[in-house]
C-alpha atoms as a PDB file:
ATOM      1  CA  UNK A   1       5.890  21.266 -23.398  1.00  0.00           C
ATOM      2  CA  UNK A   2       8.447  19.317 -24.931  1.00  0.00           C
ATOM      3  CA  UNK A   3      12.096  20.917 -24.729  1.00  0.00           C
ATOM      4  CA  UNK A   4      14.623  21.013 -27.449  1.00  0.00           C
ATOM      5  CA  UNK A   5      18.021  18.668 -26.668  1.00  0.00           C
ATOM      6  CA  UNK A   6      21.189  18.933 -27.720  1.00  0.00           C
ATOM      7  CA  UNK A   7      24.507  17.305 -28.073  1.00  0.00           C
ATOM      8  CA  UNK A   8      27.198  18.276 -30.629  1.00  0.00           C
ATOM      9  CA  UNK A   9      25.789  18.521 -34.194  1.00  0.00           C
ATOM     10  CA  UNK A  10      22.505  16.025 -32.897  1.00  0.00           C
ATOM     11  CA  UNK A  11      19.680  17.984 -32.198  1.00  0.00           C
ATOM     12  CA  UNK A  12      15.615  16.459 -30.979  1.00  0.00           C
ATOM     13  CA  UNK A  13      13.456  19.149 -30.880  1.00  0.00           C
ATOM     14  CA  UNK A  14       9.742  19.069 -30.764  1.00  0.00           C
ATOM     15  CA  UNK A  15       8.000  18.213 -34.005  1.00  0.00           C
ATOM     16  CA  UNK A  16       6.296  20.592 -36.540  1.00  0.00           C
ATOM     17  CA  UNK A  17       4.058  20.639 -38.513  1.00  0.00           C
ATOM     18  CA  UNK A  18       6.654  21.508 -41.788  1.00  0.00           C
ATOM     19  CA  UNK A  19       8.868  17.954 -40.877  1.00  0.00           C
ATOM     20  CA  UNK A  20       5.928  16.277 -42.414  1.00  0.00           C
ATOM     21  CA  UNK A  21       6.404  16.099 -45.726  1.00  0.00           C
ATOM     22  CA  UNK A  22      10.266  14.934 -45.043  1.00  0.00           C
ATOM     23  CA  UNK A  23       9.388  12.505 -42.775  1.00  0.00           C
ATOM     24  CA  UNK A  24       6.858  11.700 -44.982  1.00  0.00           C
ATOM     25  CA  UNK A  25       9.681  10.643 -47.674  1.00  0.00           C
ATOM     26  CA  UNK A  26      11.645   8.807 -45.730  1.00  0.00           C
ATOM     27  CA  UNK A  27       8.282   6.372 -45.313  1.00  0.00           C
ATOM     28  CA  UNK A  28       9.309   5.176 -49.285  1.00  0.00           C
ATOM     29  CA  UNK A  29      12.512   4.240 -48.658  1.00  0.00           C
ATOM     30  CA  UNK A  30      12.532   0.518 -48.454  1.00  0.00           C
ATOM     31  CA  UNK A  31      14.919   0.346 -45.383  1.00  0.00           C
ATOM     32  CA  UNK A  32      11.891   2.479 -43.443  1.00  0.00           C
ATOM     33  CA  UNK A  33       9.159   1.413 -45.616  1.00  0.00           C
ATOM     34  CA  UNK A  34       9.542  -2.302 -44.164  1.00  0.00           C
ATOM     35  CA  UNK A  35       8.959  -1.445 -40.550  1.00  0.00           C
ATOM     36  CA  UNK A  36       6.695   1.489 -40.616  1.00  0.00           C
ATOM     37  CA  UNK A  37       3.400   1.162 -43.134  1.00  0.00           C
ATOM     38  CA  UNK A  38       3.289   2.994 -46.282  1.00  0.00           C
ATOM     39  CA  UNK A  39       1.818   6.569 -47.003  1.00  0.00           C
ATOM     40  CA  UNK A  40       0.821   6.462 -43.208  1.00  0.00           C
ATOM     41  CA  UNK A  41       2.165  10.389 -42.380  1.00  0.00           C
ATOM     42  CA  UNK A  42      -0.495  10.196 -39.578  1.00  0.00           C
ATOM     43  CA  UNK A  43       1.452   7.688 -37.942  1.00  0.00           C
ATOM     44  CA  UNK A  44       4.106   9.999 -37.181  1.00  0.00           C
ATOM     45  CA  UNK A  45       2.082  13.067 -36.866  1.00  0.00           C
ATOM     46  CA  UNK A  46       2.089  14.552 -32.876  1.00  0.00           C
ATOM     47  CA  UNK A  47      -1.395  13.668 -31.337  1.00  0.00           C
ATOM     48  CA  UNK A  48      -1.412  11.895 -27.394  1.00  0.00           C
ATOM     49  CA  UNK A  49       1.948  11.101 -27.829  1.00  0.00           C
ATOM     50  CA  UNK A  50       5.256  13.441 -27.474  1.00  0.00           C
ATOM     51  CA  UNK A  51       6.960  13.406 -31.012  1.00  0.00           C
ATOM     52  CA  UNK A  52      10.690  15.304 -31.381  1.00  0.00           C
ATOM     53  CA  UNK A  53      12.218  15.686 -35.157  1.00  0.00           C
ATOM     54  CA  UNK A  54      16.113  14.580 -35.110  1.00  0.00           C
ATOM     55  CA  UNK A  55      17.947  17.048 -36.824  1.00  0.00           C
ATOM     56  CA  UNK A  56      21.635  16.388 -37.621  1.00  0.00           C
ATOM     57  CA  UNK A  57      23.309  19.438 -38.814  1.00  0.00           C
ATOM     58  CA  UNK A  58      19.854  21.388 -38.771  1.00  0.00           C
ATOM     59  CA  UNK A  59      18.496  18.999 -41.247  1.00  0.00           C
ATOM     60  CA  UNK A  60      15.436  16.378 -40.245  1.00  0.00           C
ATOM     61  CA  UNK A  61      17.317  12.966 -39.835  1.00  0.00           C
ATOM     62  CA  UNK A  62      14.584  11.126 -38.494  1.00  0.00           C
ATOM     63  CA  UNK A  63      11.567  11.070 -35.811  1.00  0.00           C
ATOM     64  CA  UNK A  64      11.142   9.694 -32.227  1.00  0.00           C
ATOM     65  CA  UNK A  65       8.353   9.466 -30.181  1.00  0.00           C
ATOM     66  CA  UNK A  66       8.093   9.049 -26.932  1.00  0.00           C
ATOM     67  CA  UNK A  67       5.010   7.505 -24.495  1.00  0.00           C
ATOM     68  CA  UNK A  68       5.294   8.732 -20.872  1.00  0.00           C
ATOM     69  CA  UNK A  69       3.355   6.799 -17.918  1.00  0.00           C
ATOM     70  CA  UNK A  70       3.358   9.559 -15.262  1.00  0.00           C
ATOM     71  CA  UNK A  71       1.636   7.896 -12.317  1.00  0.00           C
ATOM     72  CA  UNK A  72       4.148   8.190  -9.723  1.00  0.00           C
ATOM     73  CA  UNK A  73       4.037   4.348  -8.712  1.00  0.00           C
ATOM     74  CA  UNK A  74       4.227   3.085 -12.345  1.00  0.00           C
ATOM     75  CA  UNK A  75       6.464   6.002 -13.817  1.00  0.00           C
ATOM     76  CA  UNK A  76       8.034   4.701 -16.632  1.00  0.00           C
ATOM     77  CA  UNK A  77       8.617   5.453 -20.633  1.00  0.00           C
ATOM     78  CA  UNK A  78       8.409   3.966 -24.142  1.00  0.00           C
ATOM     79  CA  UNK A  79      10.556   4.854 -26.962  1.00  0.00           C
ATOM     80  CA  UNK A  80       9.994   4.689 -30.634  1.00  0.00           C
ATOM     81  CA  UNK A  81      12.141   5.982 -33.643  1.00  0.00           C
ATOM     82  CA  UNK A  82      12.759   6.062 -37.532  1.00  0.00           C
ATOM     83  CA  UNK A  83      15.632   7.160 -39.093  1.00  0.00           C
ATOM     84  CA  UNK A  84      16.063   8.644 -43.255  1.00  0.00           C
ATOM     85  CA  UNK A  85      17.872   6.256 -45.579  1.00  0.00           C
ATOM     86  CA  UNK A  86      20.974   8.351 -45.412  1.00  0.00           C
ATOM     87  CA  UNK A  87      21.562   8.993 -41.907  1.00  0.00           C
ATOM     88  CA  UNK A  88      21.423   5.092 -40.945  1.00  0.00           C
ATOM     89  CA  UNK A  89      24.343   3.229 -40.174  1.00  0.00           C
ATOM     90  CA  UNK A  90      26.138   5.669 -38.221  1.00  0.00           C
ATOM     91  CA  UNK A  91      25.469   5.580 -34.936  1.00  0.00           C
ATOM     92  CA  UNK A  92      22.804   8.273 -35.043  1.00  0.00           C
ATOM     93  CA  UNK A  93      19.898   6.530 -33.886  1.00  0.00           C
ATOM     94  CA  UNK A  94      21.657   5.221 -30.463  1.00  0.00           C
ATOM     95  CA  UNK A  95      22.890   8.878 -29.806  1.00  0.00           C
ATOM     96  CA  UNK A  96      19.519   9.729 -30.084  1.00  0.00           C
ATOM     97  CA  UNK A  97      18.024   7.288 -27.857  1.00  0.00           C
ATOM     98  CA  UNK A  98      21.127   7.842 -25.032  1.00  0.00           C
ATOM     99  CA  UNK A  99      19.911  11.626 -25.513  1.00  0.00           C
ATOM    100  CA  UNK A 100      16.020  11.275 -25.061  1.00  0.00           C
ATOM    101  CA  UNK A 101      17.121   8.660 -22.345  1.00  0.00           C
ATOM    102  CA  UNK A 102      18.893  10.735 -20.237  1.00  0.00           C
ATOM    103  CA  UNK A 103      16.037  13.190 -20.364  1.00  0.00           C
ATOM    104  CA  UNK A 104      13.674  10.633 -19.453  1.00  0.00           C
ATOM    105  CA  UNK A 105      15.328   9.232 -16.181  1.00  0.00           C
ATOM    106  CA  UNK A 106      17.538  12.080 -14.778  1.00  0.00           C
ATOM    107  CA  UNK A 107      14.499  15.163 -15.946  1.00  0.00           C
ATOM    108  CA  UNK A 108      11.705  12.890 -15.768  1.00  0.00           C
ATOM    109  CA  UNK A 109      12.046  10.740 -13.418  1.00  0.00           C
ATOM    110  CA  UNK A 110      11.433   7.773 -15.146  1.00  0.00           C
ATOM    111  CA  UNK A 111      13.222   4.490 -13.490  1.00  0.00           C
ATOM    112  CA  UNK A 112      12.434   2.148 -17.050  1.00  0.00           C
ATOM    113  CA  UNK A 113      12.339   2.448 -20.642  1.00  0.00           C
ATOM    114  CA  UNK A 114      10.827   0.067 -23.336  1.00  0.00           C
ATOM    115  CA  UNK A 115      11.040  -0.305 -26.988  1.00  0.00           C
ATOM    116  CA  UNK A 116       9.459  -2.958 -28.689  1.00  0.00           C
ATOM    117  CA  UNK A 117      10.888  -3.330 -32.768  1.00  0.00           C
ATOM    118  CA  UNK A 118       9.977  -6.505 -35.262  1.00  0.00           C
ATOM    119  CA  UNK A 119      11.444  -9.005 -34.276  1.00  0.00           C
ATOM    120  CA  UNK A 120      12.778  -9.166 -37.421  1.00  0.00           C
ATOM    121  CA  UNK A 121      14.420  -6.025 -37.472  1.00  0.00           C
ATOM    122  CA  UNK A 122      18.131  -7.155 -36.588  1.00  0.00           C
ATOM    123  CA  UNK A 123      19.594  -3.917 -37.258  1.00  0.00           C
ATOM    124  CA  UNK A 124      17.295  -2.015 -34.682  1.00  0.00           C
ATOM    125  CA  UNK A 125      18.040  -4.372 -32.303  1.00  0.00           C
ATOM    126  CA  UNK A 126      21.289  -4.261 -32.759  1.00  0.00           C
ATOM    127  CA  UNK A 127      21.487  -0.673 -32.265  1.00  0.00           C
ATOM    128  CA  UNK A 128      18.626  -0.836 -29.269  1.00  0.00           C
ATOM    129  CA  UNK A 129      21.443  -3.617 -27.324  1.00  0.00           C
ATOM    130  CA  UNK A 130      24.288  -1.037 -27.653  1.00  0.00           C
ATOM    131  CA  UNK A 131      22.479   1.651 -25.863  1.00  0.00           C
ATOM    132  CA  UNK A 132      21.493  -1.109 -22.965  1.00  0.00           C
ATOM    133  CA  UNK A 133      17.992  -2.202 -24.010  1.00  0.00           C
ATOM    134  CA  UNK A 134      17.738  -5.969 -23.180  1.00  0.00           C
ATOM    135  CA  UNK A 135      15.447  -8.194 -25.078  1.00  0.00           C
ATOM    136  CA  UNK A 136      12.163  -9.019 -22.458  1.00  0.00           C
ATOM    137  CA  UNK A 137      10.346 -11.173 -24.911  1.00  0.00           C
ATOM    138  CA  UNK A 138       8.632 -11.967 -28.328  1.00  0.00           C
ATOM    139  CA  UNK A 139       4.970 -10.297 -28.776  1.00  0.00           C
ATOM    140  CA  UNK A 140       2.885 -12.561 -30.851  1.00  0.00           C
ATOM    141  CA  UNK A 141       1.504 -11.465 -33.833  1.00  0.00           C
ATOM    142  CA  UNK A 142       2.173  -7.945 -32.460  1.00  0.00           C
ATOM    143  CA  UNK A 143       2.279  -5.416 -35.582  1.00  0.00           C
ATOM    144  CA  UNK A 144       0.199  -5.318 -38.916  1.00  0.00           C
ATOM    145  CA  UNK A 145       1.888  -6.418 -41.969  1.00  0.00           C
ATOM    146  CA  UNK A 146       1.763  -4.008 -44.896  1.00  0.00           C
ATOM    147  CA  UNK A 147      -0.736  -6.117 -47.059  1.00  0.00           C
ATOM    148  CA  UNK A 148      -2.318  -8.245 -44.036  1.00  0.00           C
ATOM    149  CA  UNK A 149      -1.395 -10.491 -41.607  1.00  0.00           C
ATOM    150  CA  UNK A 150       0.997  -9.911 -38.628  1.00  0.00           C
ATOM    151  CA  UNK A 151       4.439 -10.030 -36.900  1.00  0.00           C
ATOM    152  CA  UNK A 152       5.901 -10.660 -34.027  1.00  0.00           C
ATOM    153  CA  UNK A 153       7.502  -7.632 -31.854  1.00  0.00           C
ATOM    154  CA  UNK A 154      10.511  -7.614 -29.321  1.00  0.00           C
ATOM    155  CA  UNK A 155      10.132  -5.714 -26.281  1.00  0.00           C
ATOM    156  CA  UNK A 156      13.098  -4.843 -24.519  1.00  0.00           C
ATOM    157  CA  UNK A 157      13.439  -2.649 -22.032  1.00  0.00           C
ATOM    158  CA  UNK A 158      16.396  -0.768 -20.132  1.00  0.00           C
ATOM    159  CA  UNK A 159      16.787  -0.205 -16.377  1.00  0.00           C
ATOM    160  CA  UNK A 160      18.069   3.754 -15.004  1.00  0.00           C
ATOM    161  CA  UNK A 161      21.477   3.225 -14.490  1.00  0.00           C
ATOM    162  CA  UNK A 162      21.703   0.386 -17.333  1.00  0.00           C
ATOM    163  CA  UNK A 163      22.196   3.750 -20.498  1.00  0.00           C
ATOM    164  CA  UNK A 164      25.468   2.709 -21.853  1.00  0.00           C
ATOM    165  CA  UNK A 165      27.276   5.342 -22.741  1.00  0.00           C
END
């Protein structure tokens, strides 16, 4: 069971059903729309994977999902996330990653986190370097293209004890 974090008006609680059809919105907006495939709810619908809603204020900012490798000897974590067209640009997504972070390692026990955007996402990156994240390598061809063909991912990944703060 996922649990519900919080730090001053930023809130990631698990996801419901009812964030949907917000979420779902934010998926037309061309500053989401270029990283995440159209129409493609079911991509941020809960299934294996443990999804939180962002809330800012009580109202759904944004979604991140989280992948958790729980074998003791390999125990580590991946990171995803997707922010609304108005609540970009100000510093919300790295709060929520140094949030769901500090879960991860000091709750979970996790000693490393990835996160793998486009490689062409600057701004993601960007934000992923001032939380700590430090660029690993290019994927090939790593993501489908909205209308065919592929791109190639970053992965980064950030150490326990690395969170900047």
């Amino acid at each position: 069971m996922l649990p519900t974090l919080t730090e001053g008006a930023l809130t990631l609680r698990p996801q419901r059903e009812d964030d949907l059809p917000t979420l779902g919105t934010f998926l037309h907006d061309a500053s989401v729309a270029r990283w995440f495939e159209d129409d493609r709810v079911e991509e941020l619908r809960a299934g294996d994977d443990e999804v939180f809603t962002i809330l800012e204020h009580d109202v759904i900012a944004g979604w991140l999902m989280i992948e958790q490798e729980l074998e003791p000897s390999y125990k580590l974590a991946s990171v995803d996330l997707m922010l609304g067209p108005a609540f970009q640009d100000r510093g919300l997504g790295p709060a929520a990653l140094r949030l769901i972070l500090r879960w991860l390692f000091d709750e979970q026990g996790h000693h490393r986190c990835t996160i793998d955007p486009s490689a062409a996402n600057a701004r993601a990156i960007a934000a992923y370097r001032k939380v700590g994240f430090r660029d690993v390598g290019i994927m090939r061809q790593a993501s489908p293209l909205p209308g065919g063909g592929f791109e190639d991912g970053l992965l980064m990944d950030l150490l326990q004890g690395e969170l900047r703060e």
